[in-house]
PDB file of N, CA and C in Angstrom:
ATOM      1  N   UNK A   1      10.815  10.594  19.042  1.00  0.00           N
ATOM      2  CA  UNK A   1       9.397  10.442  18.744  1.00  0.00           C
ATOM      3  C   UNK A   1       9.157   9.060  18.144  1.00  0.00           C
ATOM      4  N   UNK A   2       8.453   8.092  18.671  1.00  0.00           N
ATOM      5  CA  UNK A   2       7.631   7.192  18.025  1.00  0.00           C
ATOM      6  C   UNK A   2       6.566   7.231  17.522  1.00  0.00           C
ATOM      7  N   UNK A   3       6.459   6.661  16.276  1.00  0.00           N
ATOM      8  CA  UNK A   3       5.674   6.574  15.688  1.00  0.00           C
ATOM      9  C   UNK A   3       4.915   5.103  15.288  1.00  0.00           C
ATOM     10  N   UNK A   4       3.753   4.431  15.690  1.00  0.00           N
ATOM     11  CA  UNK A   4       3.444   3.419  15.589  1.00  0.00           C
ATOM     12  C   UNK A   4       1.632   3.202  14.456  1.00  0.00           C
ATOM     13  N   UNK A   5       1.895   2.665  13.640  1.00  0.00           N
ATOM     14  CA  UNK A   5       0.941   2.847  12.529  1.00  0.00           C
ATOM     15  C   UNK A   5       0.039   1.248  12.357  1.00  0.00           C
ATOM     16  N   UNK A   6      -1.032   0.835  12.234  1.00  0.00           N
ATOM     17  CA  UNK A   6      -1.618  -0.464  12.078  1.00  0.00           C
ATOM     18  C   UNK A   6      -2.080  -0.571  11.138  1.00  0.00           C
ATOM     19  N   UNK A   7      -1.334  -1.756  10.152  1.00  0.00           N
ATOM     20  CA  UNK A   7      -1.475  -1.966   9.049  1.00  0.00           C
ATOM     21  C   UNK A   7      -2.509  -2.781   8.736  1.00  0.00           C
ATOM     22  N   UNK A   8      -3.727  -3.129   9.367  1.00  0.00           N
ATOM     23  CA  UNK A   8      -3.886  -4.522   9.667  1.00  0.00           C
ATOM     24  C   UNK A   8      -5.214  -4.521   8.991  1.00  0.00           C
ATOM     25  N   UNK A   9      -5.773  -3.512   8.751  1.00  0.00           N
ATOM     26  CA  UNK A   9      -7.277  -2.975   7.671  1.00  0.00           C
ATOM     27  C   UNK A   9      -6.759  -2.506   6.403  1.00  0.00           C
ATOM     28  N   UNK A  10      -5.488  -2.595   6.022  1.00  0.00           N
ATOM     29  CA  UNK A  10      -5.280  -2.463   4.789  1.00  0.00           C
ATOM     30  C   UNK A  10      -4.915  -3.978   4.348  1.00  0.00           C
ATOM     31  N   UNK A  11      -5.377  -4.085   2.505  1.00  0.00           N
ATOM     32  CA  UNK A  11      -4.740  -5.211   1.602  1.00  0.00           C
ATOM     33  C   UNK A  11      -3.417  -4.336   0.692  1.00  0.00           C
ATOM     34  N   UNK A  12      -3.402  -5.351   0.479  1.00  0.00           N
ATOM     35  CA  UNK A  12      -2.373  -4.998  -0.466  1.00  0.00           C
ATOM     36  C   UNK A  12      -2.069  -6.047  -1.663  1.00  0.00           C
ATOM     37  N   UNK A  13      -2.592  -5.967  -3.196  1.00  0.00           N
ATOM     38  CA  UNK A  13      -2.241  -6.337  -4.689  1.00  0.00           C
ATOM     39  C   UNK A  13      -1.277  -5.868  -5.042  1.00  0.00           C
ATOM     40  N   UNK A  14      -0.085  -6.965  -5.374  1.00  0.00           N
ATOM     41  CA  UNK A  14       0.787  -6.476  -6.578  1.00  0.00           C
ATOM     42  C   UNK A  14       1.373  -7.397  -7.345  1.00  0.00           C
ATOM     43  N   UNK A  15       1.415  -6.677  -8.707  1.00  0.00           N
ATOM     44  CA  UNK A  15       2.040  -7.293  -9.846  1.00  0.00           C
ATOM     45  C   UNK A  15       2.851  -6.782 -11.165  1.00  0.00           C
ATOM     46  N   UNK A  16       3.076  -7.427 -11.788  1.00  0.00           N
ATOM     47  CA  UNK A  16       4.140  -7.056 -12.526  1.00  0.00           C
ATOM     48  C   UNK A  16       3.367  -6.863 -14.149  1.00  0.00           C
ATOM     49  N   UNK A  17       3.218  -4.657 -14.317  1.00  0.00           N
ATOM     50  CA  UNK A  17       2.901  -4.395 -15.594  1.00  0.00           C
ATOM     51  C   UNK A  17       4.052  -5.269 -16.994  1.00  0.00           C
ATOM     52  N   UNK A  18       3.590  -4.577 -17.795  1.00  0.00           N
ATOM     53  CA  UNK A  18       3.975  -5.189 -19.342  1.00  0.00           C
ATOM     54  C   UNK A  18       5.479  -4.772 -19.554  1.00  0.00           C
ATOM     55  N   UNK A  19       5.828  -3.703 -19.290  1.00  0.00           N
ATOM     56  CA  UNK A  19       7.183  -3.120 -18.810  1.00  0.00           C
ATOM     57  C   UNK A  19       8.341  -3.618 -18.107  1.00  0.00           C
ATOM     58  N   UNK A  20       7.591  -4.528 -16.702  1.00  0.00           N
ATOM     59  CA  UNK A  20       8.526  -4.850 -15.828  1.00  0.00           C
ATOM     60  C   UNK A  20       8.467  -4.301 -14.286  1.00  0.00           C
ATOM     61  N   UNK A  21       7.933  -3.846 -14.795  1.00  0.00           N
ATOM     62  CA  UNK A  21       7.672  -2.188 -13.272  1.00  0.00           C
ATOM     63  C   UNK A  21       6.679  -3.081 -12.328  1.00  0.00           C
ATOM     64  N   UNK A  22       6.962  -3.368 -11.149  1.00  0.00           N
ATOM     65  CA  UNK A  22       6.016  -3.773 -10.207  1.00  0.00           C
ATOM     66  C   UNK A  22       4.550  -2.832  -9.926  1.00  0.00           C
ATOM     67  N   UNK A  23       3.596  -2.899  -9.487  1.00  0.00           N
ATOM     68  CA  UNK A  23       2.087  -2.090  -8.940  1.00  0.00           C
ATOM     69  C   UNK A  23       1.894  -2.622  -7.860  1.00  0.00           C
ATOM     70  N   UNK A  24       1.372  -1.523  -6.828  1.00  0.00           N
ATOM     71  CA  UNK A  24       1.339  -1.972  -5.551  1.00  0.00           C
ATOM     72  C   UNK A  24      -0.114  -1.538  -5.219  1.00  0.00           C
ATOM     73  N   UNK A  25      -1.177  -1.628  -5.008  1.00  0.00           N
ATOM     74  CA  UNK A  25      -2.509  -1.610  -4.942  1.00  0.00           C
ATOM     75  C   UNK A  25      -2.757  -1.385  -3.347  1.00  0.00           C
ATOM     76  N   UNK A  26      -3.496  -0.654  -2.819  1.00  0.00           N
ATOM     77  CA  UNK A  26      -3.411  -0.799  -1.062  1.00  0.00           C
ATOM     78  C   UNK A  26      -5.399  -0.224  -1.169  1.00  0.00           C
ATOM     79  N   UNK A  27      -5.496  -1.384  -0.703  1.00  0.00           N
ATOM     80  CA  UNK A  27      -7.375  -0.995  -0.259  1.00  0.00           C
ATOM     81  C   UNK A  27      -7.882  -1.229   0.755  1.00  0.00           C
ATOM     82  N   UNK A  28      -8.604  -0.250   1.452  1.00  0.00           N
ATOM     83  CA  UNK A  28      -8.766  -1.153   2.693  1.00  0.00           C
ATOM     84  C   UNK A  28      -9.756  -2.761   2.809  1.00  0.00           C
ATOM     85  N   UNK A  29      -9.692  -3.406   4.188  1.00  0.00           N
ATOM     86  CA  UNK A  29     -10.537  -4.618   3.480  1.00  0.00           C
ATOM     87  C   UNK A  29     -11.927  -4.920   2.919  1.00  0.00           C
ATOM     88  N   UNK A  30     -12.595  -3.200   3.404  1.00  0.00           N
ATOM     89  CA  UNK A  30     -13.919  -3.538   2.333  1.00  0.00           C
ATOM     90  C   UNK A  30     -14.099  -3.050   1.192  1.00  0.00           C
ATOM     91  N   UNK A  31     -12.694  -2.748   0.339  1.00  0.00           N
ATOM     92  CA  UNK A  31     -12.463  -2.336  -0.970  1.00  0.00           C
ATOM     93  C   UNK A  31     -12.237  -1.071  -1.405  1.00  0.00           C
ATOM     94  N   UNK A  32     -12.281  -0.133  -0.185  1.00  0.00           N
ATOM     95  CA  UNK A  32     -11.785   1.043  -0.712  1.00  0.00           C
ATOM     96  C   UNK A  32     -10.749   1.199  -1.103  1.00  0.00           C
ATOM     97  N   UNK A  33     -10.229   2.427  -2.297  1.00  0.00           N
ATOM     98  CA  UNK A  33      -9.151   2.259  -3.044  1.00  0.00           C
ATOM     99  C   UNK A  33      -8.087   3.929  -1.716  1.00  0.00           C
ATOM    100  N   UNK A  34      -7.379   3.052  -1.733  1.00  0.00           N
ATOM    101  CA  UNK A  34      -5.996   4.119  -0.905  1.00  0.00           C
ATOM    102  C   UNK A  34      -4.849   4.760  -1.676  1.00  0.00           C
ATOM    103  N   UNK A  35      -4.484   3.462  -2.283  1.00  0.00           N
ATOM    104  CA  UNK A  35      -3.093   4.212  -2.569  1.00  0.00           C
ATOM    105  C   UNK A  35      -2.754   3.299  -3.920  1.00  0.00           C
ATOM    106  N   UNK A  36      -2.308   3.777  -4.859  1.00  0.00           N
ATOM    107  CA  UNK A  36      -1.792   2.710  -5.682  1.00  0.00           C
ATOM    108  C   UNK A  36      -0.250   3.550  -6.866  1.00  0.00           C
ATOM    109  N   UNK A  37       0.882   2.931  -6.541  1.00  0.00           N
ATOM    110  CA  UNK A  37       2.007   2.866  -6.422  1.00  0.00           C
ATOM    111  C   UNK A  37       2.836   2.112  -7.560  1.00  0.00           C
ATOM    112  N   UNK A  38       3.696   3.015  -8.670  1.00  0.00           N
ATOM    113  CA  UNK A  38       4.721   1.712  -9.298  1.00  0.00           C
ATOM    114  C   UNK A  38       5.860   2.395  -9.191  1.00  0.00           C
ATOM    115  N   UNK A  39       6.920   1.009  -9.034  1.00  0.00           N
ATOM    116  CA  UNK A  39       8.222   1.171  -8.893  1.00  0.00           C
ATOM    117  C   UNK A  39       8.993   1.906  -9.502  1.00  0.00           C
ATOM    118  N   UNK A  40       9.977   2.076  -9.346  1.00  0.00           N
ATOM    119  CA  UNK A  40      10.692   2.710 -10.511  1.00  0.00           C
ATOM    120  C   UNK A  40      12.062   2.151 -10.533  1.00  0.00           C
ATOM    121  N   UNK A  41      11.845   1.021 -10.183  1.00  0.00           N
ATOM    122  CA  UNK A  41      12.854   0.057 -10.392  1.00  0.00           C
ATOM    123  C   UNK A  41      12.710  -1.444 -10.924  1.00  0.00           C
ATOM    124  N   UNK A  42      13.406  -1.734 -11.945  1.00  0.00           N
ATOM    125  CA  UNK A  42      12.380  -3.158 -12.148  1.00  0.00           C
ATOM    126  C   UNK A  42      13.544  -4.306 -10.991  1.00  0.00           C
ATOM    127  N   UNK A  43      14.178  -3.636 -10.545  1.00  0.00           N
ATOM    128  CA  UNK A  43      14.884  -4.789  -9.868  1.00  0.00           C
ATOM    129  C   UNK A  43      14.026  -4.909  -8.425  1.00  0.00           C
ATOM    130  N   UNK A  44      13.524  -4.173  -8.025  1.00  0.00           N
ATOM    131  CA  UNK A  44      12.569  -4.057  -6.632  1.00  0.00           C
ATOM    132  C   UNK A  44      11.699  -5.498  -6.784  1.00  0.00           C
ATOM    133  N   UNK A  45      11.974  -6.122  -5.287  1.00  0.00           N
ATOM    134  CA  UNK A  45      11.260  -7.077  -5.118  1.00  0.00           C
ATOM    135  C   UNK A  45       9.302  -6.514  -4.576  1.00  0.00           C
ATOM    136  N   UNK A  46       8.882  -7.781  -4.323  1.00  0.00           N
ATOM    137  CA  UNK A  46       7.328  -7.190  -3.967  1.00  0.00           C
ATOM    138  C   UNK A  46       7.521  -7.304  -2.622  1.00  0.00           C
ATOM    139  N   UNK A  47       8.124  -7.223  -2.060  1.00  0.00           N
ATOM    140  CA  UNK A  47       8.107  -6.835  -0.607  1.00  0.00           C
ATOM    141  C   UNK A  47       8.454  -5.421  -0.507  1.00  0.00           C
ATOM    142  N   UNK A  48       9.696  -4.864  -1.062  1.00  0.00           N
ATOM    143  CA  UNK A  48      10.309  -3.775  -1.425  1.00  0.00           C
ATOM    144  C   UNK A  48       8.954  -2.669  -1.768  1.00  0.00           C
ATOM    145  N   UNK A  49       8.233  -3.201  -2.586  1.00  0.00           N
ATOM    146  CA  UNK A  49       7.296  -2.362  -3.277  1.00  0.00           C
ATOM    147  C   UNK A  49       5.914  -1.974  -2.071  1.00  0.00           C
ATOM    148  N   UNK A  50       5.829  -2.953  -1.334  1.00  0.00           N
ATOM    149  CA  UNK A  50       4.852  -2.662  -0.396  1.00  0.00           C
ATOM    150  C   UNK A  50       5.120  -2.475   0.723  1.00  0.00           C
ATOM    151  N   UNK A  51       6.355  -2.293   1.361  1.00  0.00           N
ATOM    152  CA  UNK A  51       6.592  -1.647   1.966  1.00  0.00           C
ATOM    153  C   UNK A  51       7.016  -0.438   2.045  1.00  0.00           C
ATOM    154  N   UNK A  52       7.173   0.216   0.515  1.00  0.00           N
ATOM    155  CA  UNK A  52       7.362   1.601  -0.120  1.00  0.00           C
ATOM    156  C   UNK A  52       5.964   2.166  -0.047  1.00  0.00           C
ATOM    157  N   UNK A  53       4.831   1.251  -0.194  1.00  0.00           N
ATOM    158  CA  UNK A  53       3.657   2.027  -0.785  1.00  0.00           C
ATOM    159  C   UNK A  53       3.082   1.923   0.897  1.00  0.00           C
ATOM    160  N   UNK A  54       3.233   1.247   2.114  1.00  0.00           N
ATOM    161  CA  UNK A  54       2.927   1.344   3.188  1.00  0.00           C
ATOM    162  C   UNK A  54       3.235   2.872   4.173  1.00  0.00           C
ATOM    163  N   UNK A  55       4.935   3.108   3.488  1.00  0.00           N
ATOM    164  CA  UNK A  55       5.282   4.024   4.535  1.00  0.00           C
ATOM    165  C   UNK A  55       5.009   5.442   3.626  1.00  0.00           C
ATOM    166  N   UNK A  56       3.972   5.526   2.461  1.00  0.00           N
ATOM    167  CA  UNK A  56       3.921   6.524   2.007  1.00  0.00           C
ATOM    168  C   UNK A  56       2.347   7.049   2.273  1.00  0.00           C
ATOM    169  N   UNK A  57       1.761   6.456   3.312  1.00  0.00           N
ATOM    170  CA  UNK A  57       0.432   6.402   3.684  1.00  0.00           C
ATOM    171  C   UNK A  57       0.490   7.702   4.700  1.00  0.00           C
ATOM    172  N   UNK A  58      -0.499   8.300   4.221  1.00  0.00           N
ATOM    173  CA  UNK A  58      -0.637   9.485   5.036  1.00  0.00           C
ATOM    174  C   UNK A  58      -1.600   9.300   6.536  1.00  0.00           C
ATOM    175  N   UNK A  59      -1.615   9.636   7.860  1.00  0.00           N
ATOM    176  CA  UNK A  59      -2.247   9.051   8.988  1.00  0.00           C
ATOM    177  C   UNK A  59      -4.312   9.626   8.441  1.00  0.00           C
ATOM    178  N   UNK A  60      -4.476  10.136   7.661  1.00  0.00           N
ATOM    179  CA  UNK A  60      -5.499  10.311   6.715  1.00  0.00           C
ATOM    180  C   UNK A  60      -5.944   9.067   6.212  1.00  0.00           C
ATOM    181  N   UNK A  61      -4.813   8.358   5.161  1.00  0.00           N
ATOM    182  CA  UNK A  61      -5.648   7.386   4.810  1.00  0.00           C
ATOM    183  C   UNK A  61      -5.736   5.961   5.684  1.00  0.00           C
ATOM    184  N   UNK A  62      -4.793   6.244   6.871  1.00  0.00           N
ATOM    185  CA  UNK A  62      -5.062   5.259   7.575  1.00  0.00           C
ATOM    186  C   UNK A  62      -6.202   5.330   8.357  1.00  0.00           C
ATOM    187  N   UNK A  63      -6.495   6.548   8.855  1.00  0.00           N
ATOM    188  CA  UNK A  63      -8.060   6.952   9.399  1.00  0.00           C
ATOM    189  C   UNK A  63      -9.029   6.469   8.341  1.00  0.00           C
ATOM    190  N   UNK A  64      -8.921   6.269   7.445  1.00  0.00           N
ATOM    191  CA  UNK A  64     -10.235   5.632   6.416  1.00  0.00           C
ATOM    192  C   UNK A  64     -10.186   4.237   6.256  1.00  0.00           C
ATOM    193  N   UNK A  65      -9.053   3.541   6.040  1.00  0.00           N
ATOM    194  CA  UNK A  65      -9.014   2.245   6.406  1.00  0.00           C
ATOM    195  C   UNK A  65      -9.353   1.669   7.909  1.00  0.00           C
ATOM    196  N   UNK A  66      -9.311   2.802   8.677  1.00  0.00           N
ATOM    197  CA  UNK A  66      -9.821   1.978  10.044  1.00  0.00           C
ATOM    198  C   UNK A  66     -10.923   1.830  10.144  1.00  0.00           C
ATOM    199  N   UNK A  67     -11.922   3.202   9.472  1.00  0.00           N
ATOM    200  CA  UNK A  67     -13.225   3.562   9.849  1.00  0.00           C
ATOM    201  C   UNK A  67     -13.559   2.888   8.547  1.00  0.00           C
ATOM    202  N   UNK A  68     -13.257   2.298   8.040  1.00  0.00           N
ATOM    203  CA  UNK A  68     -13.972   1.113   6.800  1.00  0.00           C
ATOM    204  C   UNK A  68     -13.643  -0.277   7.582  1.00  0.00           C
ATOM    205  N   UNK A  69     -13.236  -0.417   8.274  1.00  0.00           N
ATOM    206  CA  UNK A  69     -13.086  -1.765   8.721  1.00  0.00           C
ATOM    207  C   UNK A  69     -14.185  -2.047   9.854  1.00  0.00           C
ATOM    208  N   UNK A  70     -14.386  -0.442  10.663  1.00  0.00           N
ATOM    209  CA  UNK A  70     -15.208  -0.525  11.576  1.00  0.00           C
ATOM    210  C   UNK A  70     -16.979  -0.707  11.317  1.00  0.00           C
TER     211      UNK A  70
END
């Protein structure tokens, strides 16, 4: 089974809380809020982190990021 997903109406913010812990922010591009995500690793890079908070997207909230883009 393939599975093929378009990331391309979502953003994605992240940064580093007071702790150390990365935040991964995912909205679509006219600001709706999707998903928002922290590590639980402080060694995780920000690629690491958004591509954690990408593949945890349900085909739900990708249906709302499309139909906000549209």
């Amino acid at each position: 089974m393939r599975v093929e997903r378009d990331y391309s109406n979502i953003k994605a913010k992240v940064w580093r809380e007071r702790a150390g812990y990365l935040c991964c922010e995912l909205n679509s591009t006219s600001g709706q809020f999707i998903l928002l995500m922290v590590s639980a690793d402080k060694a995780d890079t920000e690629a690491d982190v958004v591509q954690t908070a990408l593949r945890c997207l349900s085909s739900n909230d990708l249906a709302v990021a499309k139909q906000e883009a549209a």
